[in-house]
Protein backbone atom coordinates (compact mmCIF):
# COMPACT_ATOMS: atom_id res chain seq x y z
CA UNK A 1 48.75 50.43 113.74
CA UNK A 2 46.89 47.11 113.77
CA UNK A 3 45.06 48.55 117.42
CA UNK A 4 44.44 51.87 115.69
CA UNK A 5 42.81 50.52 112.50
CA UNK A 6 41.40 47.43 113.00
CA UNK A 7 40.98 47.19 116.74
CA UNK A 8 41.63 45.49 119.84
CA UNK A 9 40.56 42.25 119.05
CA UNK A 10 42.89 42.08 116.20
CA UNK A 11 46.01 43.38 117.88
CA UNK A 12 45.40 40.61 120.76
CA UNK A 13 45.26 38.08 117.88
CA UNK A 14 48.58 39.70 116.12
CA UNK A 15 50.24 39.07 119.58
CA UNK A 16 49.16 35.76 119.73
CA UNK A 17 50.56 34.88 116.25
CA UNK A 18 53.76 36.45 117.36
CA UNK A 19 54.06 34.25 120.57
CA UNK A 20 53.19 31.30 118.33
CA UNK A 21 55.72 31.72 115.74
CA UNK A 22 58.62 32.34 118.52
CA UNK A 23 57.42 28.87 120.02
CA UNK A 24 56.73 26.64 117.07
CA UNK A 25 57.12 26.13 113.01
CA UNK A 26 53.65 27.34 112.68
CA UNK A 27 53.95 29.90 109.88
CA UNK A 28 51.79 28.43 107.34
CA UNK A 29 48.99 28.10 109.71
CA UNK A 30 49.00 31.62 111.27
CA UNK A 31 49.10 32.90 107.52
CA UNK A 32 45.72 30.94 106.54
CA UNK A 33 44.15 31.73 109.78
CA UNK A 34 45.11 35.48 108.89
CA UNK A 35 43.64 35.32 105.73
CA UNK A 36 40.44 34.14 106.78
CA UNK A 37 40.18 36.94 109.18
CA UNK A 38 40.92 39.35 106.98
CA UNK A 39 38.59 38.01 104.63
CA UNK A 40 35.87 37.79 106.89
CA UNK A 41 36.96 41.56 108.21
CA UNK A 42 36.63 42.98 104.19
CA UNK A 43 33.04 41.17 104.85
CA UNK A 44 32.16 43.35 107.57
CA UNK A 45 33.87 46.71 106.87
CA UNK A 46 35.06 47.41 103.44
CA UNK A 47 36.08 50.72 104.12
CA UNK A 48 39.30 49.59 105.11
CA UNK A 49 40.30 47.64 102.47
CA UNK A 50 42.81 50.73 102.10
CA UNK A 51 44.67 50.49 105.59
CA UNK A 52 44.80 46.33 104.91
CA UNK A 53 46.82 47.30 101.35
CA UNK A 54 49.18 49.57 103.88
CA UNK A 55 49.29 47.29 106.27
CA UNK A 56 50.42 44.58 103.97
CA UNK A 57 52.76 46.91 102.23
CA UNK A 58 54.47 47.69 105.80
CA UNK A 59 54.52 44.12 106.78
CA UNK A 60 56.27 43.08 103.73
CA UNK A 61 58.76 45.21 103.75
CA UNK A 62 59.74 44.15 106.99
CA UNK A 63 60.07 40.67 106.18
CA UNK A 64 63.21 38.85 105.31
């Protein structure tokens, strides 16, 4: 969904906070660097301030 939506760039980065998190206690990090990019992404396209709420949603329900 990520790929779809936001593209390519951001699903290589979502892989590489995955990776990161299964190798290290880095969760507090990944979320701040997250939240800059998504920050900087409402910047450049606020169209899909939408499919970020979704996204979020979705995430959140799959968390612990």
């Amino acid at each position: 969904m990520v790929g779809n939506y936001l593209g390519v760039m951001y699903q290589l980065k979502l892989a590489e906070t995955r990776l990161r998190l299964l190798s290290e206690d880095a969760a507090l990090a990944e979320s701040g660097m997250w939240r800059v990019r998504l920050q900087d992404l409402m910047t450049e396209r606020p169209e899909l301030a939408r499919v970020l709420i979704d996204l979020t949603r979705e995430t959140a329900a799959r968390m612990p």
